[in-house]
PDB file of N, CA and C in Angstrom:
ATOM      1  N   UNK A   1      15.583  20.645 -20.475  1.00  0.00           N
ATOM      2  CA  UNK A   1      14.835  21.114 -21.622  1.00  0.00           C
ATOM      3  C   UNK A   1      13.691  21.991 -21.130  1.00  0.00           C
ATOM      4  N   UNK A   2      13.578  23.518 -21.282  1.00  0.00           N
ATOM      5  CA  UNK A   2      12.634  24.023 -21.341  1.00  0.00           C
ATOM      6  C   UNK A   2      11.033  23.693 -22.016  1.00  0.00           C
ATOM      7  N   UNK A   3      10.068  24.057 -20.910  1.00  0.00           N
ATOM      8  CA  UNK A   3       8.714  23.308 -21.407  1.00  0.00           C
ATOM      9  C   UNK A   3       8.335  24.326 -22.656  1.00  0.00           C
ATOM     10  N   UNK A   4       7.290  23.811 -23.383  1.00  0.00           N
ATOM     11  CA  UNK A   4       7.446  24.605 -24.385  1.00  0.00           C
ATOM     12  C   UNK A   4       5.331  25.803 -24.352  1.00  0.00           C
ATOM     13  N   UNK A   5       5.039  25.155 -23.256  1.00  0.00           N
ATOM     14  CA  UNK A   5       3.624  26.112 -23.179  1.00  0.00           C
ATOM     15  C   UNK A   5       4.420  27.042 -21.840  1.00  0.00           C
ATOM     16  N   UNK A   6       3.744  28.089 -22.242  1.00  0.00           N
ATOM     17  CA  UNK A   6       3.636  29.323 -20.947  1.00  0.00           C
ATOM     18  C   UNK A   6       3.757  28.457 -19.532  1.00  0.00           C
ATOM     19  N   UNK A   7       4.228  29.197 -18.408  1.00  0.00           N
ATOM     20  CA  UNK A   7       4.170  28.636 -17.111  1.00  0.00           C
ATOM     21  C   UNK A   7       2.623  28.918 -16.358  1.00  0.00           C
ATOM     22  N   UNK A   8       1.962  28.267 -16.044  1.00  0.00           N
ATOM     23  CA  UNK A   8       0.276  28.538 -15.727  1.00  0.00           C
ATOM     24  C   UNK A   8       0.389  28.815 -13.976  1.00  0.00           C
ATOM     25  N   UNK A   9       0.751  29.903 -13.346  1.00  0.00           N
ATOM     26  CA  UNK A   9      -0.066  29.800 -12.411  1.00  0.00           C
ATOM     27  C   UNK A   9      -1.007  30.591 -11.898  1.00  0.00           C
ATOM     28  N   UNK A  10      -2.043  29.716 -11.492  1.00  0.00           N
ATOM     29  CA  UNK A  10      -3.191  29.949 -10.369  1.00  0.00           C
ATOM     30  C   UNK A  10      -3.405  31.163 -10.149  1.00  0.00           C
ATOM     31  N   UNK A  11      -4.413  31.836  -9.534  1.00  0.00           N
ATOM     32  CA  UNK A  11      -4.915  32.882  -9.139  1.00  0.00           C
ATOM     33  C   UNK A  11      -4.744  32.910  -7.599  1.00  0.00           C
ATOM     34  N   UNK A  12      -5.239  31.269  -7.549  1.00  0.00           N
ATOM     35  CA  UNK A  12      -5.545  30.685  -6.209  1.00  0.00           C
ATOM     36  C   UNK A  12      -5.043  29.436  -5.647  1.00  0.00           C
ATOM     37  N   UNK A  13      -5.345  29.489  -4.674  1.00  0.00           N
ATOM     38  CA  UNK A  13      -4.155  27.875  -4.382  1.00  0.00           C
ATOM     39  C   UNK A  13      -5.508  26.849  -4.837  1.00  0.00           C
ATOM     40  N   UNK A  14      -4.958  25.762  -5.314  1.00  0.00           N
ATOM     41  CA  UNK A  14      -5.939  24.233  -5.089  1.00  0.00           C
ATOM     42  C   UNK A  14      -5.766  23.537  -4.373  1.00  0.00           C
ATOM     43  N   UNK A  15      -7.457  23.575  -3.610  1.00  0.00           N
ATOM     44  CA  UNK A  15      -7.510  22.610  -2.553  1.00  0.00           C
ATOM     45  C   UNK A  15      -8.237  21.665  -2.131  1.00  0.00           C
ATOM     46  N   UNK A  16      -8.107  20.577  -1.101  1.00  0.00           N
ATOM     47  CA  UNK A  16      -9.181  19.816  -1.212  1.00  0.00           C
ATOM     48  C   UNK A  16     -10.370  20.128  -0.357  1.00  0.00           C
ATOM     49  N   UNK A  17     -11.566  20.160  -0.990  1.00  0.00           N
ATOM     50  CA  UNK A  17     -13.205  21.166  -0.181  1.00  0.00           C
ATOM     51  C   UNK A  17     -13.400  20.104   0.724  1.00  0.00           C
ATOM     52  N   UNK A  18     -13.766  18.571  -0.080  1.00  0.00           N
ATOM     53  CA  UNK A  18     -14.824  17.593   0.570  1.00  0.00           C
ATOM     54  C   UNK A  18     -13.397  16.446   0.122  1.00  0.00           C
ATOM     55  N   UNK A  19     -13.554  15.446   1.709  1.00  0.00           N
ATOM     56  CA  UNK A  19     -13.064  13.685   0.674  1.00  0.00           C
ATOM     57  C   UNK A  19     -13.781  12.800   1.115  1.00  0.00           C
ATOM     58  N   UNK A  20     -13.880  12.292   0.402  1.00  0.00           N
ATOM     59  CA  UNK A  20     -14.693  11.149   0.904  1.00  0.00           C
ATOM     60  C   UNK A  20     -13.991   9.934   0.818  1.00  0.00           C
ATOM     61  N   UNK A  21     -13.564   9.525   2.159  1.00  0.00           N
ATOM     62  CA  UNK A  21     -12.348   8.215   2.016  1.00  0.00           C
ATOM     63  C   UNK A  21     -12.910   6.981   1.726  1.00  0.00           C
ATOM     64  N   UNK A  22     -13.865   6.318   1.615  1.00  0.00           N
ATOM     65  CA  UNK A  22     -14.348   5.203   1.514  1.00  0.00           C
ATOM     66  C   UNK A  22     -14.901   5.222  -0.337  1.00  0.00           C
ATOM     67  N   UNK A  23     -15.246   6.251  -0.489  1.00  0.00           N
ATOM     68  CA  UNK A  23     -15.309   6.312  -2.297  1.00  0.00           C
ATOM     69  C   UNK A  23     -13.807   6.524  -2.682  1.00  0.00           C
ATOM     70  N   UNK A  24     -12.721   7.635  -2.254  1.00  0.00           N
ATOM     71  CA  UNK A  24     -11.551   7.290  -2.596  1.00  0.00           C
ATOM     72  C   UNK A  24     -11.651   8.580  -3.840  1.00  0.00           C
ATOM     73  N   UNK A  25     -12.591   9.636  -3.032  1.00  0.00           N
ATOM     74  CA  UNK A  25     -12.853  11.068  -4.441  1.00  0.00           C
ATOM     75  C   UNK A  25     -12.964  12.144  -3.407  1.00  0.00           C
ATOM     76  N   UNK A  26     -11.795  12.979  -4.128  1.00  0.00           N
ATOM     77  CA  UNK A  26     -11.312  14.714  -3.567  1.00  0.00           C
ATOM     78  C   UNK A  26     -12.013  15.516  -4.376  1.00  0.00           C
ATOM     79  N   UNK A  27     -12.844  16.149  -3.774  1.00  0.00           N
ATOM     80  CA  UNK A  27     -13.382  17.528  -4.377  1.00  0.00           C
ATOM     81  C   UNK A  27     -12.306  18.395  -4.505  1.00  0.00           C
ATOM     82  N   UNK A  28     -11.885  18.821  -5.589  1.00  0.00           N
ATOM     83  CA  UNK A  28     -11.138  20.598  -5.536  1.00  0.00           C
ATOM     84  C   UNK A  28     -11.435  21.652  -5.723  1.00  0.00           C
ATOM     85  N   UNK A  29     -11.243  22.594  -4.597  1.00  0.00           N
ATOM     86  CA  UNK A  29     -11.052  24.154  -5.271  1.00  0.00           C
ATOM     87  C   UNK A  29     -10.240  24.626  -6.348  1.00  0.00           C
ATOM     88  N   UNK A  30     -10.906  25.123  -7.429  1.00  0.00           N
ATOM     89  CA  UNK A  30      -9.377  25.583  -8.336  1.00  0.00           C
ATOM     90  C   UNK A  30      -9.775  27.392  -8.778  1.00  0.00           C
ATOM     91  N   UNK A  31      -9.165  27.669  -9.537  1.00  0.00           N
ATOM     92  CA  UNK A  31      -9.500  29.126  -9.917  1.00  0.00           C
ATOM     93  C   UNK A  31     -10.452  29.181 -11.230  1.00  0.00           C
ATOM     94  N   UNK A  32     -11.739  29.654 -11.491  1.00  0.00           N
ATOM     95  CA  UNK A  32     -12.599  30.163 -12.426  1.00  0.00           C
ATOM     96  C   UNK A  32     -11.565  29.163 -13.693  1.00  0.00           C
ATOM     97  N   UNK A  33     -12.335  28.746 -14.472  1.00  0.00           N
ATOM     98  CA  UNK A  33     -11.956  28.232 -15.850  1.00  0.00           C
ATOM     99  C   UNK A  33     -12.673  27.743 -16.536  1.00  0.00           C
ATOM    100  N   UNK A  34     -12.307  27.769 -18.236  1.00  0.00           N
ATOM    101  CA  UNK A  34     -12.823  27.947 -19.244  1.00  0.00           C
ATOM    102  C   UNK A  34     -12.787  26.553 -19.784  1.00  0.00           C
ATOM    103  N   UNK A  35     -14.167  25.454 -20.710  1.00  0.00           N
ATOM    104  CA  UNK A  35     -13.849  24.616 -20.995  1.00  0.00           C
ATOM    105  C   UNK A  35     -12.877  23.872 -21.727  1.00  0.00           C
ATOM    106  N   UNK A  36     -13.045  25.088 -22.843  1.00  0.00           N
ATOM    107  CA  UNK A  36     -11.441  25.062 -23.709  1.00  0.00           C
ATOM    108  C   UNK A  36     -10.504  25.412 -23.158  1.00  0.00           C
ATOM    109  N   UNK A  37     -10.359  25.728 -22.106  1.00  0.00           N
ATOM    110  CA  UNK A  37      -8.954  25.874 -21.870  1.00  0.00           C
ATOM    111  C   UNK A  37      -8.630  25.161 -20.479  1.00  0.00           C
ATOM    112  N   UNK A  38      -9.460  23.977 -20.035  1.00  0.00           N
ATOM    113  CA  UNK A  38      -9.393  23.471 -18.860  1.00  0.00           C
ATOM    114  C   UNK A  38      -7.972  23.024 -19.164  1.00  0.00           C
ATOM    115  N   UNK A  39      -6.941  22.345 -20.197  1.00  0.00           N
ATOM    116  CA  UNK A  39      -5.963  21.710 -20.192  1.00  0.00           C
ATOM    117  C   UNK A  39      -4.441  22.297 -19.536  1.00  0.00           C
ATOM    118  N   UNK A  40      -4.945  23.403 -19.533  1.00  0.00           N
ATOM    119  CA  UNK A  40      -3.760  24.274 -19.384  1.00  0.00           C
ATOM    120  C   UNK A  40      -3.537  24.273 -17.593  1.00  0.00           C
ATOM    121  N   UNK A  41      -4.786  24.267 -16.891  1.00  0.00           N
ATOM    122  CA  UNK A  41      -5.125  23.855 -15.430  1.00  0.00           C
ATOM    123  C   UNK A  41      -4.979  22.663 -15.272  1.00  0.00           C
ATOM    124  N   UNK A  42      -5.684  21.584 -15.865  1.00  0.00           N
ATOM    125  CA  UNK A  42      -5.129  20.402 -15.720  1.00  0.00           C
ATOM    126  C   UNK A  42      -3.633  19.806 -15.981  1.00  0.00           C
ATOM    127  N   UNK A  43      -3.018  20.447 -16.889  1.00  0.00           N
ATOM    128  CA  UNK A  43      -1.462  20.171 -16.789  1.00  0.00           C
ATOM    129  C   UNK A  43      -1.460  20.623 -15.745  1.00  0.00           C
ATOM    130  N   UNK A  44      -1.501  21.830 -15.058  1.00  0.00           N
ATOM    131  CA  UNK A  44      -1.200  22.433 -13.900  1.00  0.00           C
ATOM    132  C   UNK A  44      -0.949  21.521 -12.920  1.00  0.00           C
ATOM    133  N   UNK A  45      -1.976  20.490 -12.750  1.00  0.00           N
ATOM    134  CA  UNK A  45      -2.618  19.838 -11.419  1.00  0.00           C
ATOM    135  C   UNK A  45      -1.757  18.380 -11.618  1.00  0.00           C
ATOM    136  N   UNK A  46      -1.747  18.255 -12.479  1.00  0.00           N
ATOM    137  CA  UNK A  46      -1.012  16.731 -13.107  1.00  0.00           C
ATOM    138  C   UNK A  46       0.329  17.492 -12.460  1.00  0.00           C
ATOM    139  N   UNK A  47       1.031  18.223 -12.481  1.00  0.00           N
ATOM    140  CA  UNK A  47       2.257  18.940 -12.768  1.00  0.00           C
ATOM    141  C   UNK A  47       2.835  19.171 -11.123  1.00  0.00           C
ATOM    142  N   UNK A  48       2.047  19.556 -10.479  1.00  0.00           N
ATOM    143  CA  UNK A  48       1.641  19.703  -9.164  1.00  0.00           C
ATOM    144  C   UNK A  48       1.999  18.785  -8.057  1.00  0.00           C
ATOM    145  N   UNK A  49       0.991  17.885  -8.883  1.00  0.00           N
ATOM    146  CA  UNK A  49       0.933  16.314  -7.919  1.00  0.00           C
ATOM    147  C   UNK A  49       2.672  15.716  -8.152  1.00  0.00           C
ATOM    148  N   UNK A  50       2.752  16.136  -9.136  1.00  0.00           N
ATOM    149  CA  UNK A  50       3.947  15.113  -9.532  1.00  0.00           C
ATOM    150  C   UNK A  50       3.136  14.080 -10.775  1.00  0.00           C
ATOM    151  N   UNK A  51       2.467  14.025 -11.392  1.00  0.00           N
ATOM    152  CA  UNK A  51       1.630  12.567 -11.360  1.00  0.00           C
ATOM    153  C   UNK A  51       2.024  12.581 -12.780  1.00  0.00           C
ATOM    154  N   UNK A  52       1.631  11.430 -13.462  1.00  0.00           N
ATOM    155  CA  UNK A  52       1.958  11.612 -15.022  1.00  0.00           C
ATOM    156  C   UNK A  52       0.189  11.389 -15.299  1.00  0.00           C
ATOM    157  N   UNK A  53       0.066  11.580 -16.995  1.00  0.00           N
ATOM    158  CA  UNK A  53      -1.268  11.117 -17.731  1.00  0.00           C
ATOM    159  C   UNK A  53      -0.773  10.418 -18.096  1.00  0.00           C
ATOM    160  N   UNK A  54      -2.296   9.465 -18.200  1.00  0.00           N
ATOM    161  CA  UNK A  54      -1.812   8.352 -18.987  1.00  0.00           C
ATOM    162  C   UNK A  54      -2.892   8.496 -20.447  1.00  0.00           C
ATOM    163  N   UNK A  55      -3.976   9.119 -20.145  1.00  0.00           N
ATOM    164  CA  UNK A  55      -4.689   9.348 -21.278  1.00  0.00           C
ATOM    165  C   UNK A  55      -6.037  10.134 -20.773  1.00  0.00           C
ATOM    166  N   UNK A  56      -6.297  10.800 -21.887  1.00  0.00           N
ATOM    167  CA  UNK A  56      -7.009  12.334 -21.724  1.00  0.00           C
ATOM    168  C   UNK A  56      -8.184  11.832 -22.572  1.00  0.00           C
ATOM    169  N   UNK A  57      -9.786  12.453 -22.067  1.00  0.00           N
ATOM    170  CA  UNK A  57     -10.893  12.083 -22.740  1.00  0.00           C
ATOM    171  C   UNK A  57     -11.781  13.502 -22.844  1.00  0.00           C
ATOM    172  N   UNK A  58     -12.281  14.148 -24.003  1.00  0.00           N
ATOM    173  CA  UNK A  58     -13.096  15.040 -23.737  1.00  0.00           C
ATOM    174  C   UNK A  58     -14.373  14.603 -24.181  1.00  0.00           C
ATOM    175  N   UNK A  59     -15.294  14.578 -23.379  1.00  0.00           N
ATOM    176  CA  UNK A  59     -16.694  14.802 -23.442  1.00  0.00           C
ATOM    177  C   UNK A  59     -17.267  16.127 -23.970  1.00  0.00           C
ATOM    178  N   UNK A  60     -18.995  16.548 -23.955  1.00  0.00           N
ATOM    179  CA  UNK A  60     -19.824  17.389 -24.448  1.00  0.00           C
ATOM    180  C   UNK A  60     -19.556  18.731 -23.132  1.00  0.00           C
ATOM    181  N   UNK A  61     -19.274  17.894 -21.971  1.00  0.00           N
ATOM    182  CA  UNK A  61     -18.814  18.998 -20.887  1.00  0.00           C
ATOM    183  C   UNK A  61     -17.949  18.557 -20.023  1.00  0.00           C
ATOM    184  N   UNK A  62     -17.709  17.553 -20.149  1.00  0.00           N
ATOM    185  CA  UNK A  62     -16.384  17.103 -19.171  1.00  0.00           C
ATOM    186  C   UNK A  62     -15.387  16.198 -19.618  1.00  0.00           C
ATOM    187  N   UNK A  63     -14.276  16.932 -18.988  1.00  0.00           N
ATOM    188  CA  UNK A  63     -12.653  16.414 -19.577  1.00  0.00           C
ATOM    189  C   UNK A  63     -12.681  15.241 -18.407  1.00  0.00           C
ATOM    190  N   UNK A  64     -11.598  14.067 -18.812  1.00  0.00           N
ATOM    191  CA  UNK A  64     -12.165  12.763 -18.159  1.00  0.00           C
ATOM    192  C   UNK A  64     -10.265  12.482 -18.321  1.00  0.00           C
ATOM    193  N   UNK A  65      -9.405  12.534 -17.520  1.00  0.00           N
ATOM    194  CA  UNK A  65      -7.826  12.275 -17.564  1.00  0.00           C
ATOM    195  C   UNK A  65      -8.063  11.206 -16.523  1.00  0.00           C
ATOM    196  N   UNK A  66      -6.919  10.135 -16.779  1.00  0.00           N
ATOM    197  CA  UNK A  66      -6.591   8.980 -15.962  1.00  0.00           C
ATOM    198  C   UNK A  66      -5.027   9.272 -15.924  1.00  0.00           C
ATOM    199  N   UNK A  67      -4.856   9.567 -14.875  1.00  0.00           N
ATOM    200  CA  UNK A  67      -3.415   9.870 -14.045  1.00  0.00           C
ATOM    201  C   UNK A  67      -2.920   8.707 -13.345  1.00  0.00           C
ATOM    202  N   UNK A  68      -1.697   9.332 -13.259  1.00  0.00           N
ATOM    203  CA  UNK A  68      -1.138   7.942 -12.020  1.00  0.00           C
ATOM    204  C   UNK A  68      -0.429   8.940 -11.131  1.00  0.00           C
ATOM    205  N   UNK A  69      -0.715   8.337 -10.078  1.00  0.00           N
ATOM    206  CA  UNK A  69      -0.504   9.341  -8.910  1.00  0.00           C
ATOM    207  C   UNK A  69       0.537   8.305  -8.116  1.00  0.00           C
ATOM    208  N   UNK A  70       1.934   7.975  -7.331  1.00  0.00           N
ATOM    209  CA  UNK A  70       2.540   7.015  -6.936  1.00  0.00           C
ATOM    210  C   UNK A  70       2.308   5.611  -6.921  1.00  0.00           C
ATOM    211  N   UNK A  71       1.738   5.530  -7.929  1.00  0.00           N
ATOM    212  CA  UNK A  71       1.238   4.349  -8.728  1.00  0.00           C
ATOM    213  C   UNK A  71       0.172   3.991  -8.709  1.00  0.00           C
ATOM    214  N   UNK A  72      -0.850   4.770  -7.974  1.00  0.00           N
ATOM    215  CA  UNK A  72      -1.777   4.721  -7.577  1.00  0.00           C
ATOM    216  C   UNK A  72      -2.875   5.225  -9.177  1.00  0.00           C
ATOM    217  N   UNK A  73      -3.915   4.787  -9.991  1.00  0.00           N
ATOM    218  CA  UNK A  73      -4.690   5.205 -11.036  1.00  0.00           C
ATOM    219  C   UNK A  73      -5.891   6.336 -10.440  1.00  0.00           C
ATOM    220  N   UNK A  74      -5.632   7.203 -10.839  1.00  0.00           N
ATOM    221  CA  UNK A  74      -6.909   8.166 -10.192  1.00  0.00           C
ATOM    222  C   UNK A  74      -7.460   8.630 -11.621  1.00  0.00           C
ATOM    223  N   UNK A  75      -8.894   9.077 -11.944  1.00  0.00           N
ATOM    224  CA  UNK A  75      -9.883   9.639 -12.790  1.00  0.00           C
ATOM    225  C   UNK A  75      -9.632  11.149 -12.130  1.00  0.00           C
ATOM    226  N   UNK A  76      -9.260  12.013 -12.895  1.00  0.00           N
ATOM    227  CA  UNK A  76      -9.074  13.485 -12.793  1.00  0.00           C
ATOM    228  C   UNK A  76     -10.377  13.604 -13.599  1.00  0.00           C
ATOM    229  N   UNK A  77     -11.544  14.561 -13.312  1.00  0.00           N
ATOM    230  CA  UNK A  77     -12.804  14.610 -13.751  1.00  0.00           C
ATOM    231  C   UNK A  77     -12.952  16.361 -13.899  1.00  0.00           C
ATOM    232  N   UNK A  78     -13.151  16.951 -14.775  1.00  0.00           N
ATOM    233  CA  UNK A  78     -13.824  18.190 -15.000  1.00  0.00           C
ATOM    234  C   UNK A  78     -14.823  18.985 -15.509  1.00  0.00           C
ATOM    235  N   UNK A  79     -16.056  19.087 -14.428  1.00  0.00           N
ATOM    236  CA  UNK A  79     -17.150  19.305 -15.318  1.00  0.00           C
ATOM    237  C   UNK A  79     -17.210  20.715 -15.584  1.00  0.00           C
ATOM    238  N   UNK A  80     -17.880  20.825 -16.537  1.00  0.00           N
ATOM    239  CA  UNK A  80     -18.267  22.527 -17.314  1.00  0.00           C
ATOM    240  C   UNK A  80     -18.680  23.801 -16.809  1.00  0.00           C
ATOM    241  N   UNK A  81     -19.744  22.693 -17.040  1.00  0.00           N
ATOM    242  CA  UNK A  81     -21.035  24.022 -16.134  1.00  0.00           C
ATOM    243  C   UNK A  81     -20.741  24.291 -14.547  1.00  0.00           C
ATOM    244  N   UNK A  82     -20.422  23.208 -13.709  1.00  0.00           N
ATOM    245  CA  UNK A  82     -20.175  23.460 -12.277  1.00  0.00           C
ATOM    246  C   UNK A  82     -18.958  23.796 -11.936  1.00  0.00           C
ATOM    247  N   UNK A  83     -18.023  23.835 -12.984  1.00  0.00           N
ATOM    248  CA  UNK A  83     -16.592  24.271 -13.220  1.00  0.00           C
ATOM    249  C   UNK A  83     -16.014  23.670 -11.780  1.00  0.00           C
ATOM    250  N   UNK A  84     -16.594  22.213 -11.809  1.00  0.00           N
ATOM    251  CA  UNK A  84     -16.009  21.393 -10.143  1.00  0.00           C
ATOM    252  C   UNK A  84     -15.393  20.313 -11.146  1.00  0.00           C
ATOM    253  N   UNK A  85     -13.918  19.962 -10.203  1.00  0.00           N
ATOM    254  CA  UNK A  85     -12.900  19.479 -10.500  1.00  0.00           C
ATOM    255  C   UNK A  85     -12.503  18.318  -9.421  1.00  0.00           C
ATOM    256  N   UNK A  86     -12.652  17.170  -9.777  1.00  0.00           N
ATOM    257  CA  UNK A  86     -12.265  15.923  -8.694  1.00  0.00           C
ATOM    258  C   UNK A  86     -11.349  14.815  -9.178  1.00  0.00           C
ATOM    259  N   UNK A  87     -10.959  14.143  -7.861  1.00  0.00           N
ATOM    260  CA  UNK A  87     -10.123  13.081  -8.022  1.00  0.00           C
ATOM    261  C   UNK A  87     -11.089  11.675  -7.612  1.00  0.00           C
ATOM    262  N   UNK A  88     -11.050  11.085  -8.520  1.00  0.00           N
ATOM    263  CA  UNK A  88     -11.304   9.665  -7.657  1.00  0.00           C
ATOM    264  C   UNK A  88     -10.211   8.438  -8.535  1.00  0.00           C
ATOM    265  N   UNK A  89     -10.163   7.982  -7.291  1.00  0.00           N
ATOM    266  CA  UNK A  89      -9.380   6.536  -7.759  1.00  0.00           C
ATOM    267  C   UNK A  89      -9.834   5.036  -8.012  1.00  0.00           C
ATOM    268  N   UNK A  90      -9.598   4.546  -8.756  1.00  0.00           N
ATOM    269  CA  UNK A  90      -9.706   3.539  -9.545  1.00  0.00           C
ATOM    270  C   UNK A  90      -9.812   2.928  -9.122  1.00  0.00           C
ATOM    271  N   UNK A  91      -9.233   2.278  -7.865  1.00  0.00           N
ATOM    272  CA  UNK A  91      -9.229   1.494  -7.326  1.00  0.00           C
ATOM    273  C   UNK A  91      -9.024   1.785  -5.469  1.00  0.00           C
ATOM    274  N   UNK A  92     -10.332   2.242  -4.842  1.00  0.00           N
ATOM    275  CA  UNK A  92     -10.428   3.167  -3.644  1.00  0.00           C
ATOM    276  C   UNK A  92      -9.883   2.134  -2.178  1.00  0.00           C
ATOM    277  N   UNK A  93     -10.338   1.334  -2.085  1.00  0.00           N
ATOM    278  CA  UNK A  93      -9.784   0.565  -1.090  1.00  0.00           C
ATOM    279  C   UNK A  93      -7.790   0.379  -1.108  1.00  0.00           C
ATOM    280  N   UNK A  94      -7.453   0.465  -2.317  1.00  0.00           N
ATOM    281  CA  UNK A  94      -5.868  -0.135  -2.548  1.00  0.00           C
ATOM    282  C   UNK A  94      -5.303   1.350  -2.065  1.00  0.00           C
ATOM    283  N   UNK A  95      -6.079   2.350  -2.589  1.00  0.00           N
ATOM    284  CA  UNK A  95      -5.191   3.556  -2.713  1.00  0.00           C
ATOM    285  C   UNK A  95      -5.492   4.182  -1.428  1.00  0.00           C
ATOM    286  N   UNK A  96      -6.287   3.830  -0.301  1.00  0.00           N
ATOM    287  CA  UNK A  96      -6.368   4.942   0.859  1.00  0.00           C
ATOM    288  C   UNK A  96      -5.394   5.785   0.986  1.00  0.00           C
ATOM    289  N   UNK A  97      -3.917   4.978   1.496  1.00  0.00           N
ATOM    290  CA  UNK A  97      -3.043   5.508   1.795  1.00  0.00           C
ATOM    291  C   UNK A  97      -2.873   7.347   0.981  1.00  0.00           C
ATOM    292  N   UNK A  98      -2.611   6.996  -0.146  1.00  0.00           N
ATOM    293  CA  UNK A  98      -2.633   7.978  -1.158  1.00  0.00           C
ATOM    294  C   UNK A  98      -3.361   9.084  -0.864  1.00  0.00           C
ATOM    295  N   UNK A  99      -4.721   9.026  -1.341  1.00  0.00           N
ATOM    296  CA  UNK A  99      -5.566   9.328  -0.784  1.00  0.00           C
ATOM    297  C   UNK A  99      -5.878  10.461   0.305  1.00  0.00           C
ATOM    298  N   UNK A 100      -5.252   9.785   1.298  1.00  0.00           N
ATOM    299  CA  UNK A 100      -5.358  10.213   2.473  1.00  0.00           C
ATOM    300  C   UNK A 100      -4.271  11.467   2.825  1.00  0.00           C
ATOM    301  N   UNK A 101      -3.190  10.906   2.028  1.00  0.00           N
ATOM    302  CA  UNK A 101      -2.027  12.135   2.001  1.00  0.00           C
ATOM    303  C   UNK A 101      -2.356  13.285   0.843  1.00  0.00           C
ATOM    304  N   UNK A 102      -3.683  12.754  -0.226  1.00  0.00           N
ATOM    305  CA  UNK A 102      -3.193  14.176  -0.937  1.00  0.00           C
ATOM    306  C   UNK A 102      -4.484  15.138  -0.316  1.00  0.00           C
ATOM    307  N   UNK A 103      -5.727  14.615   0.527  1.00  0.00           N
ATOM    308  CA  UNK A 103      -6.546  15.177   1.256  1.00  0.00           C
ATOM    309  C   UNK A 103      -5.558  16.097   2.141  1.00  0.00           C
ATOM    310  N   UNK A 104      -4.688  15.776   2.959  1.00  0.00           N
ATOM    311  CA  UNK A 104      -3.910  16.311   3.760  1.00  0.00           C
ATOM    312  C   UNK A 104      -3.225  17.269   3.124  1.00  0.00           C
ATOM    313  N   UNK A 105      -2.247  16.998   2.267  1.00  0.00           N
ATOM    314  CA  UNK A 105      -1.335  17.701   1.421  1.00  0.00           C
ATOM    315  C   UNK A 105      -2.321  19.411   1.069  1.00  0.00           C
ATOM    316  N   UNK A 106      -3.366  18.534   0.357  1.00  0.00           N
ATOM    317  CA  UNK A 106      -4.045  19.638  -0.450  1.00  0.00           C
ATOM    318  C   UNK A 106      -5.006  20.763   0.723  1.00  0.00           C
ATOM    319  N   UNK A 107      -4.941  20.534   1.503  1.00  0.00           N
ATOM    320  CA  UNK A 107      -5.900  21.507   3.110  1.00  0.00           C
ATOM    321  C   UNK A 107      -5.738  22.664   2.668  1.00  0.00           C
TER     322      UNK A 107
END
């Protein structure tokens, strides 16, 4: 079955800047974006990983998605104004492993 939004890609690759393994949160690089239209990037990134949503939150400036990443629960976080985009997981000690491969993955 064909998806039914436009195919979104990037300007730029996404990557990971900073991790911090003991918090269990990836800073990303992504390309310039718009608050209203962060979703279309965030499918992107959900889409990417492989990962599914499990449920999407918008705030006054930041979109707030809880993903599952190989079963692993990560907080996909997007703020506005700093147009900075992170991962942290839910549960940081369980998920290193994870973690640790999408720091790698994402270089």
């Amino acid at each position: 079955m064909a998806s039914t939004h436009t195919q979104y890609q990037p300007a730029s690759r996404i990557v990971v800047t900073e991790y911090f393994a003991d918090q269990g949160k990836l800073i990303l690089l992504t390309p310039t974006w718009d608050f209203d239209e962060f979703a279309v990037l965030g499918d992107y990134i959900v889409e990417m990983l492989s990962a599914k949503i499990i449920e999407k939150q918008t705030d006054a400036d930041l979109h707030s998605w809880l993903i599952d990443f190989e079963g692993c629960q990560f907080l996909m976080k997007a703020e506005h104004y700093s147009e900075c985009v992170w991962l942290e997981a839910l549960e940081p000690k369980q998920s290193q492993q994870e973690c640790q491969f999408l720091a790698s993955w994402l270089q």
